[in-house]
Protein backbone atom coordinates (compact mmCIF):
# COMPACT_ATOMS: atom_id res chain seq x y z
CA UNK A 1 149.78 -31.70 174.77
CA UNK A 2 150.99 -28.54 174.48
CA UNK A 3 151.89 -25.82 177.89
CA UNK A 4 153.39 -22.43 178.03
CA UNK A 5 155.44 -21.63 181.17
CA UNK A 6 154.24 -19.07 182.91
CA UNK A 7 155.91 -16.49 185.60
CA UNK A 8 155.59 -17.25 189.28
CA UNK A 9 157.50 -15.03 191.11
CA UNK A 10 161.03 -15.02 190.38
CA UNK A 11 160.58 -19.07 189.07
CA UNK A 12 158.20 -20.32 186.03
CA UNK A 13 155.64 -22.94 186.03
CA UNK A 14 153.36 -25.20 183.94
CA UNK A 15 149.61 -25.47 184.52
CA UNK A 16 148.39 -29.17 184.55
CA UNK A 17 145.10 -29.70 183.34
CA UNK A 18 142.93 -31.41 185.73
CA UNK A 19 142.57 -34.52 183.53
CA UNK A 20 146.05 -35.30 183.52
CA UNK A 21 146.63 -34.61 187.22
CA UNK A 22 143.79 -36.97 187.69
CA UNK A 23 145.01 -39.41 185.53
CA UNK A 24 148.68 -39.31 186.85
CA UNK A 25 146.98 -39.72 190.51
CA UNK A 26 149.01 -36.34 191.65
CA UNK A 27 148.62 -35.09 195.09
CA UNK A 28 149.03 -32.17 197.01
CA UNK A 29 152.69 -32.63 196.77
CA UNK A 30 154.70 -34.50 193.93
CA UNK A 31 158.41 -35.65 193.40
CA UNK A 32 160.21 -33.32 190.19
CA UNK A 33 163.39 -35.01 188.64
CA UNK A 34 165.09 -34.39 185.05
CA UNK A 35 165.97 -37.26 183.06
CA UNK A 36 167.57 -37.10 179.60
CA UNK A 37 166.49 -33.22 178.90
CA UNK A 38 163.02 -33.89 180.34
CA UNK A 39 161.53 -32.89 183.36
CA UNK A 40 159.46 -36.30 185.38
CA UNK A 41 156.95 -35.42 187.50
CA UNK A 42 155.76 -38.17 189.69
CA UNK A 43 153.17 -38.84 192.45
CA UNK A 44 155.08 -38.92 196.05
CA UNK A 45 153.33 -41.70 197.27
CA UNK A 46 153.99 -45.56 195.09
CA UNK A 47 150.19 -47.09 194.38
CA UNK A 48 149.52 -49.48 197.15
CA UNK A 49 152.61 -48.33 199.56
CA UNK A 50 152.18 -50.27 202.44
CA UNK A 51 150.87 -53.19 201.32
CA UNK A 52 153.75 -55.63 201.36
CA UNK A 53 154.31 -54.89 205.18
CA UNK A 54 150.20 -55.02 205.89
CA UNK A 55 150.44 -58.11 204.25
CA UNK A 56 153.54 -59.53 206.08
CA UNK A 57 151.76 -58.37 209.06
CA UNK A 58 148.56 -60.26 208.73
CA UNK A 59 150.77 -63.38 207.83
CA UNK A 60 152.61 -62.86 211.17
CA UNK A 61 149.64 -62.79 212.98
CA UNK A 62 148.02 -65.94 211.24
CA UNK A 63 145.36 -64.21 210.00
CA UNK A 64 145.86 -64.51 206.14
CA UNK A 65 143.40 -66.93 205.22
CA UNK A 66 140.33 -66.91 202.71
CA UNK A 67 137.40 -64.99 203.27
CA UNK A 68 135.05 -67.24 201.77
CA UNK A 69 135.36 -71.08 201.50
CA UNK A 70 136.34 -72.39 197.54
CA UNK A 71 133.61 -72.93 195.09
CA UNK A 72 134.65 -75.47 192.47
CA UNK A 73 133.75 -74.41 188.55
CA UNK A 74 133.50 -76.65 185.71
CA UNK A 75 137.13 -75.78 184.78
CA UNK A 76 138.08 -77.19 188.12
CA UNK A 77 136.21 -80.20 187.86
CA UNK A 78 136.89 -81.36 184.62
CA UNK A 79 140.03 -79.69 183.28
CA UNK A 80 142.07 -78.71 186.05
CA UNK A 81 145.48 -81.46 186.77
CA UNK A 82 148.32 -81.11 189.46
CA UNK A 83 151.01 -82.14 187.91
């Protein structure tokens, strides 16, 4: 996809269509870096940040258990082996 860079004040800019910000899950705010001639723009929060400690958390607090109990398939039944 092409993009022109356009004047904003005293610095220049690119516009982002709003499919790829969608698709690149940008917010408000983003992190810019240059790597090897090209500029990276990337979301400032990670996908699921947080998790690993939420997780840790509900371990800690013996909590982290199934919802539901296990329903058994055929696969289980019939093909299924601990080895």
């Amino acid at each position: 996809m092409k993009a022109r860079l356009v004047r904003i004040g005293n610095s220049r800019g690119v516009r982002l269509p709003k499919p790829l910000i969608e698709e690149a899950r940008l917010q408000e705010e983003v992190q810019l870096r240059v790597r090897d001639g090209a500029v990276i723009i990337t979301s400032l929060t990670e996908p699921r940040a947080g998790w690993a400690e939420a997780a840790r958390q509900v371990r800690d607090q013996d909590q982290d258990r199934l919802l539901d109990e296990p329903i058994a398939t055929e696969f289980d039944r019939k093909e299924w082996r601990w080895r």
